[in-house]
Protein backbone atom coordinates (compact mmCIF):
# COMPACT_ATOMS: atom_id res chain seq x y z
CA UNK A 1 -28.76 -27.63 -3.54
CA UNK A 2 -29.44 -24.64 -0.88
CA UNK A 3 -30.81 -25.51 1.94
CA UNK A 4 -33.85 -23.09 2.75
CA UNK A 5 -34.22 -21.21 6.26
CA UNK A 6 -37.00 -22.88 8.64
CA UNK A 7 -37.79 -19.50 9.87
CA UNK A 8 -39.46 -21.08 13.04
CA UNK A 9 -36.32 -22.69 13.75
CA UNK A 10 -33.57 -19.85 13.44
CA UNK A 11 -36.35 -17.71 15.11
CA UNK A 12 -36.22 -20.48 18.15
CA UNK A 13 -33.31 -20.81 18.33
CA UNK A 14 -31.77 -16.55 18.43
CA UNK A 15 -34.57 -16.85 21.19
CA UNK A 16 -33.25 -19.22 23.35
CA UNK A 17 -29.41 -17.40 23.27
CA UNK A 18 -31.22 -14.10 24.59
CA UNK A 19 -32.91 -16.16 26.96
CA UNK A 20 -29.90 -17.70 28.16
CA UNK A 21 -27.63 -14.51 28.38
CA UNK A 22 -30.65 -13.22 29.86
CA UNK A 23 -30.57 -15.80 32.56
CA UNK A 24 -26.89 -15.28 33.29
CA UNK A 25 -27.48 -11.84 33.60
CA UNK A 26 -29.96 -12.04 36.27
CA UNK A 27 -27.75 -14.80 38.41
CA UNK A 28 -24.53 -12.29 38.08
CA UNK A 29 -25.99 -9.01 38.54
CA UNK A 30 -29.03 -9.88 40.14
CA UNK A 31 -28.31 -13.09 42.26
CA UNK A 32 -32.28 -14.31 41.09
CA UNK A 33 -31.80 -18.31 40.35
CA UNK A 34 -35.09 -19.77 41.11
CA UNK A 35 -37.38 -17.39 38.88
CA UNK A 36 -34.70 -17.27 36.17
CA UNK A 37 -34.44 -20.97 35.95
CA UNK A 38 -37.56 -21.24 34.91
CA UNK A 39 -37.65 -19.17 32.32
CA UNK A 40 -34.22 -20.95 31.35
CA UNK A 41 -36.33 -24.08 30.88
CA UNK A 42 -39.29 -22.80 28.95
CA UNK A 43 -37.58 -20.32 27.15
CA UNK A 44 -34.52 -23.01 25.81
CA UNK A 45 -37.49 -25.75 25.58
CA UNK A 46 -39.45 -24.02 22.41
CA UNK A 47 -36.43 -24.15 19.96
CA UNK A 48 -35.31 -27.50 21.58
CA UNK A 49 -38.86 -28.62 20.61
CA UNK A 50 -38.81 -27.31 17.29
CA UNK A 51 -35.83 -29.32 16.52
CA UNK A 52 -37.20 -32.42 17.57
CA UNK A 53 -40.47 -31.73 15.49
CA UNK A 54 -38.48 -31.13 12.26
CA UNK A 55 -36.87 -34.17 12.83
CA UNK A 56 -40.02 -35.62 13.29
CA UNK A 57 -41.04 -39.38 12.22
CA UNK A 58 -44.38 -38.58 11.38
CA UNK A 59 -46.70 -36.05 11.13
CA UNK A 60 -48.37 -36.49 14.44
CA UNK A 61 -45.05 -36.48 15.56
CA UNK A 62 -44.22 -33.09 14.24
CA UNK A 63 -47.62 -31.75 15.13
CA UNK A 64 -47.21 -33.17 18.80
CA UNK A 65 -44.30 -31.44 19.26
CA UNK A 66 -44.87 -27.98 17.69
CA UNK A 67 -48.00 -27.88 20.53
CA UNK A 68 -45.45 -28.50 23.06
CA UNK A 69 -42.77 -25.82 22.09
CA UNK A 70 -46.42 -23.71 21.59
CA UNK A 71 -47.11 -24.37 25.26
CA UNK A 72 -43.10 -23.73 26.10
CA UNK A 73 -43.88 -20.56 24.80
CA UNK A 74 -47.03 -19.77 27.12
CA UNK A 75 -45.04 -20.73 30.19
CA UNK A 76 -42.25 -18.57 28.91
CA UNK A 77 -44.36 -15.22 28.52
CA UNK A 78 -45.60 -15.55 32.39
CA UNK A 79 -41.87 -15.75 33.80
CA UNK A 80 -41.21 -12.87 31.35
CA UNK A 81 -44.17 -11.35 32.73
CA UNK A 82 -43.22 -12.45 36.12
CA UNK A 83 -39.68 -10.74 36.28
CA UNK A 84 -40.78 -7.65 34.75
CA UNK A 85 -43.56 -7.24 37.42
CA UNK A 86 -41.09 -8.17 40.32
CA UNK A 87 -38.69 -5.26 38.68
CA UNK A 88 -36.10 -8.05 37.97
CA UNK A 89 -35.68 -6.89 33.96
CA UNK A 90 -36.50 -3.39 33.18
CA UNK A 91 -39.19 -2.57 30.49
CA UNK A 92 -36.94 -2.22 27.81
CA UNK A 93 -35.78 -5.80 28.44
CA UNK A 94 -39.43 -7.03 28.78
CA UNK A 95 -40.54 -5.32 26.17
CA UNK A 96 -37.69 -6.48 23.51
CA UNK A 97 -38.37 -10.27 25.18
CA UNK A 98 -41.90 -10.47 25.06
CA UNK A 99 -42.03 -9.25 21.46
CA UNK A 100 -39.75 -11.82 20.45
CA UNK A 101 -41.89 -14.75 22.19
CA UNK A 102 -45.38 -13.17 20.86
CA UNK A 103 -43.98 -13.37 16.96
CA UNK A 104 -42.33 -17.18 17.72
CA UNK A 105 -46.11 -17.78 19.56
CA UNK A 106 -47.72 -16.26 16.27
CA UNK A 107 -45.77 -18.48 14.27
CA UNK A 108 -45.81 -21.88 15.91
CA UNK A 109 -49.94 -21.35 16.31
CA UNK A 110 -50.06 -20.91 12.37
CA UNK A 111 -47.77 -24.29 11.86
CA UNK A 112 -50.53 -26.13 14.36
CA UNK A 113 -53.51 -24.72 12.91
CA UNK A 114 -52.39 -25.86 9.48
CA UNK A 115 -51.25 -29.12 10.62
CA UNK A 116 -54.84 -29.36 11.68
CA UNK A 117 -54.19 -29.37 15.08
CA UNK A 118 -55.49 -26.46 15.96
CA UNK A 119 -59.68 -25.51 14.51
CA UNK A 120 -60.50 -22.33 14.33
């Protein structure tokens, strides 16, 4: 039997590698550690989250942790936002970044409004 894609998870998880070569980008080129640690955290933390939801004991397990990697995600758009307004990554960077984190936002505030978390 095929296992089928968690889209939130593969999603997570292509985000954190751009945020990491991002990170090592900005240390080699740029010699910026303390902002771009930061974002290392955050940006690493939603798909780490995500992981730990899916694998999840119960349901207010999974929910719990889905609002955190939705928060991770928050924190990781104002360090995105941060660099690009300190002209650490160019808007090209930002833009391709920010996109990324406002679909895996979208998505992980759809799983916690339909896990009831969330009341609209």
């Amino acid at each position: 039997m095929e296992k089928k894609e968690n889209i939130i998870q593969s999603k997570s998880f292509d985000f954190a590698v751009q945020i990491v070569l991002l990170c090592n980008k900005l240390a080699e080129e740029k010699r910026e550690f303390i902002l771009s640690k930061q974002l290392m955290r955050s940006g690493t933390s939603i798909g780490a989250n995500v992981e730990e939801a899916i694998g999840g004991i119960s349901t207010a397990d999974f929910s719990a942790k889905i609002s955190i990697a939705y928060k991770e995600a928050q924190e990781t758009s104002y360090w995105l936002r941060l660099l690009h307004a300190t002209a650490y990554i160019d808007q090209i960077t930002f833009d391709t970044m920010h996109s990324a984190y406002v679909e895996i936002s979208k998505i992980l505030f759809s799983i916690l409004r339909s896990s009831g978390r969330i009341r609209s």
